[in-house]
C-alpha atoms as a PDB file:
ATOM      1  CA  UNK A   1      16.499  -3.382 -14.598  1.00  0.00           C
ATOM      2  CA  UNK A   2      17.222  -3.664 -11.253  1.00  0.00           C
ATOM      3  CA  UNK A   3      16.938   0.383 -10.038  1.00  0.00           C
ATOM      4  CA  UNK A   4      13.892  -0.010  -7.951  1.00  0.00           C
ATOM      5  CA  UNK A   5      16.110   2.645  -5.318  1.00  0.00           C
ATOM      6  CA  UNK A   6      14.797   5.222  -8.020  1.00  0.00           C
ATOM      7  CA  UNK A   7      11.095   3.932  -8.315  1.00  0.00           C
ATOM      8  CA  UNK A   8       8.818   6.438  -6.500  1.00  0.00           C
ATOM      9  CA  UNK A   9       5.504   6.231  -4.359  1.00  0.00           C
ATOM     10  CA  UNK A  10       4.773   9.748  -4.729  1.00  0.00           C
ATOM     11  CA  UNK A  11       5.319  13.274  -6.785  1.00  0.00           C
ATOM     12  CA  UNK A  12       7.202  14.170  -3.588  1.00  0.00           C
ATOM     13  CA  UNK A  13       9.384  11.263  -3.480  1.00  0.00           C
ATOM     14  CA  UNK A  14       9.914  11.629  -6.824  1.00  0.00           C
ATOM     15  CA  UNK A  15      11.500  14.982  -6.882  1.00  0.00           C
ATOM     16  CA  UNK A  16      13.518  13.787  -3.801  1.00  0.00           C
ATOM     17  CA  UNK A  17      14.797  10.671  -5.410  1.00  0.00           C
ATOM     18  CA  UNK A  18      16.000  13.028  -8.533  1.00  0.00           C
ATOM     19  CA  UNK A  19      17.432  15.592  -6.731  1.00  0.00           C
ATOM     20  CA  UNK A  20      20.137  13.482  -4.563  1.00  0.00           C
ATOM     21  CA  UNK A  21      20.792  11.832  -8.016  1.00  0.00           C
ATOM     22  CA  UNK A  22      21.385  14.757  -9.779  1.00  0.00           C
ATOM     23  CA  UNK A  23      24.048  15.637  -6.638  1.00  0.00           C
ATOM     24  CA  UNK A  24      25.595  12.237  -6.934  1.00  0.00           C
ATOM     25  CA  UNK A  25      27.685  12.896  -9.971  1.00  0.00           C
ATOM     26  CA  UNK A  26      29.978   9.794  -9.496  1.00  0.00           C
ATOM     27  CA  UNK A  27      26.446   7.568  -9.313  1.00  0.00           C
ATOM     28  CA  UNK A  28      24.890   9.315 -11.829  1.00  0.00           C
ATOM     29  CA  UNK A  29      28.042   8.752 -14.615  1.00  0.00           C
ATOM     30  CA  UNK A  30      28.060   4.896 -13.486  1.00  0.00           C
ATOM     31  CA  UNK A  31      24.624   4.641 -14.033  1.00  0.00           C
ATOM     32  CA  UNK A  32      24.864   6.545 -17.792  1.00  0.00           C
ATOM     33  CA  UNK A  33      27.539   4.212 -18.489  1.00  0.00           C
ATOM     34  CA  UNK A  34      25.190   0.704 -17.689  1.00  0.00           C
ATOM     35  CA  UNK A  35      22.200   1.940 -18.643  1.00  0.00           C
ATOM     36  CA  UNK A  36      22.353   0.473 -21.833  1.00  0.00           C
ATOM     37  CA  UNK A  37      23.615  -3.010 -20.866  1.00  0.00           C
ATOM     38  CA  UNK A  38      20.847  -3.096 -18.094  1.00  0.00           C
ATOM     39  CA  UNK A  39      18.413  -2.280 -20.768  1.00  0.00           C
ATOM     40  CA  UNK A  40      19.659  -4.915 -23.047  1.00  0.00           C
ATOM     41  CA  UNK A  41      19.401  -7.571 -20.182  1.00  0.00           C
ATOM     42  CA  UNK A  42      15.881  -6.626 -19.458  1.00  0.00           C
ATOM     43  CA  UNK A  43      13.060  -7.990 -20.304  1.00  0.00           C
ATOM     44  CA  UNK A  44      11.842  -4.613 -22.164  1.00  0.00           C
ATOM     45  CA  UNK A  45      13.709  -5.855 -25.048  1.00  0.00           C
ATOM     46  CA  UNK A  46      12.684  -9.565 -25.264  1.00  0.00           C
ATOM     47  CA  UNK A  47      10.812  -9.398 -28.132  1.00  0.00           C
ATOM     48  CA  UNK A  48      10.410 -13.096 -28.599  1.00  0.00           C
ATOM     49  CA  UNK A  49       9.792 -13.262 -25.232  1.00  0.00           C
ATOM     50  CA  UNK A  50       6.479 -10.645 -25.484  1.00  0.00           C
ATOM     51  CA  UNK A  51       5.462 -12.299 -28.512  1.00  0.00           C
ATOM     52  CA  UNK A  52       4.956 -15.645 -27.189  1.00  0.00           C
ATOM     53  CA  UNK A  53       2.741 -14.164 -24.207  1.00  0.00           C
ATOM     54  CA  UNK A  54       1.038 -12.245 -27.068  1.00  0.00           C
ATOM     55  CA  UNK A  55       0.515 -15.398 -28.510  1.00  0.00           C
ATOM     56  CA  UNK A  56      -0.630 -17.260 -25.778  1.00  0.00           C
ATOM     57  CA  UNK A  57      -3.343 -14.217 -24.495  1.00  0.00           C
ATOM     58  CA  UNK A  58      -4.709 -14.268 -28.245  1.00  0.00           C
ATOM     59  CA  UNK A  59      -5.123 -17.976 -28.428  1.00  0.00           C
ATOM     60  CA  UNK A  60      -6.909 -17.669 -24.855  1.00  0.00           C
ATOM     61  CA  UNK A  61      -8.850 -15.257 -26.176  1.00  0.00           C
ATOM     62  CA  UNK A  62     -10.077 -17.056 -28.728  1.00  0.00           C
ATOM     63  CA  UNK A  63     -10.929 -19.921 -26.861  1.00  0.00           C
ATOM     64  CA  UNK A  64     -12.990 -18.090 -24.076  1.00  0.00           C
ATOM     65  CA  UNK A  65     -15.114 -16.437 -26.937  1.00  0.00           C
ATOM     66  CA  UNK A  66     -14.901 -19.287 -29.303  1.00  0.00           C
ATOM     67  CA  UNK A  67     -16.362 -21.887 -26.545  1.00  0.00           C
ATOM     68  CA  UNK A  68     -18.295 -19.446 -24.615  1.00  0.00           C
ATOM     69  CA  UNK A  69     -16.382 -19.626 -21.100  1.00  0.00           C
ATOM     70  CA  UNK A  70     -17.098 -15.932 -20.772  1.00  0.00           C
ATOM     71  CA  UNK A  71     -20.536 -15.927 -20.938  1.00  0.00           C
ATOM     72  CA  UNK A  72     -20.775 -14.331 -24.148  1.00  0.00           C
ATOM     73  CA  UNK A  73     -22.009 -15.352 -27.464  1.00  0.00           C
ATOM     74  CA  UNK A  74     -19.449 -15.406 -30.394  1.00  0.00           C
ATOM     75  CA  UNK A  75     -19.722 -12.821 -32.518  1.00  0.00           C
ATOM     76  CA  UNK A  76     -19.429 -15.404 -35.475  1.00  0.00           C
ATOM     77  CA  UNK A  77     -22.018 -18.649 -35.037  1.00  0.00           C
ATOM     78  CA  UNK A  78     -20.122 -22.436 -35.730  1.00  0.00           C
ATOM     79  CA  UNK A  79     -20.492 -24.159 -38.920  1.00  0.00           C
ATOM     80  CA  UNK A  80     -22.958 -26.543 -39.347  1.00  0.00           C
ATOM     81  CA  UNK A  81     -21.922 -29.490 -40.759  1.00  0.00           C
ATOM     82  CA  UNK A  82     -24.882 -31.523 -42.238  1.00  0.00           C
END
């Protein structure tokens, strides 16, 4: 969302960062008034988006389990076809 001026590295920073926003009332309304747009462009609300990496972690899942590239047995043995 592009606001990484208002990402923290500490509990003291933190406080810091919301404090001069609080006393920035003319950056404070312009931000209120984007938020929404930013949040709509972000990646947060890409649901497609999240469901295709869903999608792809499952089916990699799978396969690791299903063809044993983690070192573990699957938890349900192959067919045997005679």
């Amino acid at each position: 969302m592009d606001l990484l001026e208002l990402a923290a590295e500490s509990d003291e920073a933190f406080v810091a960062i919301a404090a001069a926003l609080g006393r920035d009332l003319v950056r404070l309304a312009a931000l209120r008034k984007e938020l929404r747009t930013r949040l709509e462009r972000s990646a947060l609300m890409d649901a497609a988006g999240f469901t295709r990496h869903v999608e792809h972690a499952y089916r990699n899942a799978w396969r690791n389990l299903r063809f044993g590239e983690l070192g573990v047995k699957p938890f349900a043995p192959a067919l045997k076809l005679d």
